[in-house]
Protein backbone atom coordinates (compact mmCIF):
# COMPACT_ATOMS: atom_id res chain seq x y z
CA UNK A 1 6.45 33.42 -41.26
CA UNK A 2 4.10 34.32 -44.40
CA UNK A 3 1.96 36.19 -42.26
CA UNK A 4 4.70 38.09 -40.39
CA UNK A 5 6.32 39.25 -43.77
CA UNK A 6 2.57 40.05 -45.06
CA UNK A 7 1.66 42.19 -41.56
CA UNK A 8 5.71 43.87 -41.69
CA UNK A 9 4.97 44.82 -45.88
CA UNK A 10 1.14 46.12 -45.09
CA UNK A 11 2.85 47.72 -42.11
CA UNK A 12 5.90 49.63 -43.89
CA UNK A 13 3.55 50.48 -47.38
CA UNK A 14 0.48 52.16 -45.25
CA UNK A 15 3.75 53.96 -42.88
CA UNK A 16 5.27 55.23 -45.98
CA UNK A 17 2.31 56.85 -47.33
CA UNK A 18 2.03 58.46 -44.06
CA UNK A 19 5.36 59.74 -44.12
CA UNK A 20 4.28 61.34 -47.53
CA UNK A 21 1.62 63.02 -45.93
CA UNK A 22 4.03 64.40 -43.00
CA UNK A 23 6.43 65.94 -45.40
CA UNK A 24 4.20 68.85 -46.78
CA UNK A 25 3.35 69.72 -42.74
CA UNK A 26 7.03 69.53 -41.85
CA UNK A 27 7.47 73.34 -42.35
CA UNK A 28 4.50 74.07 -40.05
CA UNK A 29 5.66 71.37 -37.16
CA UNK A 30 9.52 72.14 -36.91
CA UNK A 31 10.09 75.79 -35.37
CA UNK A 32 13.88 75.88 -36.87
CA UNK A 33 15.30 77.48 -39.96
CA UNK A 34 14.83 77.10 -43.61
CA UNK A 35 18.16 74.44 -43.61
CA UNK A 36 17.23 72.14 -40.95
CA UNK A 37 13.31 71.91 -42.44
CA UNK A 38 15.29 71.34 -45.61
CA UNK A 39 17.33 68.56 -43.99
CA UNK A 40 14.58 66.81 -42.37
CA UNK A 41 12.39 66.85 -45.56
CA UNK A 42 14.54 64.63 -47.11
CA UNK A 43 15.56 62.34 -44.28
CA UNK A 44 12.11 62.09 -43.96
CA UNK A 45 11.47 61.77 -48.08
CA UNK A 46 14.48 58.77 -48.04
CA UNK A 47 12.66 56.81 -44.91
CA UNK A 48 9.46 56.82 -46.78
CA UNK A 49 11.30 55.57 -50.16
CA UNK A 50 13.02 52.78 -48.28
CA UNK A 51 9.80 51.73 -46.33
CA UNK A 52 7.90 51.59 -49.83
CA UNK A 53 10.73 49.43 -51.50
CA UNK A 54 11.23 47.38 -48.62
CA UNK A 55 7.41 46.52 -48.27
CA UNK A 56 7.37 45.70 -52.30
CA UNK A 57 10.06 43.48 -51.58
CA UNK A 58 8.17 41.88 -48.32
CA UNK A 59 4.80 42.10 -50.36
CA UNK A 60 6.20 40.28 -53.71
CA UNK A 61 5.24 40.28 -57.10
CA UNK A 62 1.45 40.37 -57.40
CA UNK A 63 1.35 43.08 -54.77
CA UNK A 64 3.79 44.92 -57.05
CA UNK A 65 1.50 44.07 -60.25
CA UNK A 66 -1.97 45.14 -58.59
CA UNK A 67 -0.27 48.43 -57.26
CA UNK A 68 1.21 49.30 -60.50
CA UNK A 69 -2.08 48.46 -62.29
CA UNK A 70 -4.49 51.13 -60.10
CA UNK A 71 -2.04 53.32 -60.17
CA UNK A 72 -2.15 53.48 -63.80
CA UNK A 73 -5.74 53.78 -64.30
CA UNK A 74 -5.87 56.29 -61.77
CA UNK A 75 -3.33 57.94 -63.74
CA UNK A 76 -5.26 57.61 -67.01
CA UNK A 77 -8.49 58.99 -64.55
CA UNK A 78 -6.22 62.08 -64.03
CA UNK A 79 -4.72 63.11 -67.34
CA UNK A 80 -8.15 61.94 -69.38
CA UNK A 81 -8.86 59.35 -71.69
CA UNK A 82 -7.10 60.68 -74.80
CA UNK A 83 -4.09 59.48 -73.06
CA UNK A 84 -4.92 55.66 -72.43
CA UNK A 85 -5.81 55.49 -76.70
CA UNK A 86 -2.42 56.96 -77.25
């Protein structure tokens, strides 16, 4: 059962990043109008948050922890150093 709710949370994070990376194409892949692109950004945006939450739930805690931690020091890469000293 541990490696079912490992494969289903490494499944759902790696499928909600891709869904990230569908959103900005969406315009380019749907041939309808401005509403309906508009509508199927976000169903599309609230899939992706409720695959990432569900696979931090599925994951755990240190999952959570090592996540949060490289995403802050890529965000510290990002805005510079004088921010991490702050």
């Amino acid at each position: 059962m541990q490696r079912f709710k490992r494969l289903a949370g490494l499944g759902l994070f790696c499928f909600s990043w891709m869904l990230w990376g569908v959103i900005p194409l969406l315009p380019f892949i749907a041939d309808a109008d401005g509403a309906t692109i508009a509508a199927w950004t976000t169903a599309v945006l609230v899939v992706s948050e409720l695959c990432f939450y569900v696979s931090l739930l599925l994951l755990g805690r240190p999952f959570y922890l090592a996540f949060k931690a490289g995403m802050k020091g890529l965000w510290y890469k990002l805005r510079g150093r004088a921010q991490l000293e702050s």
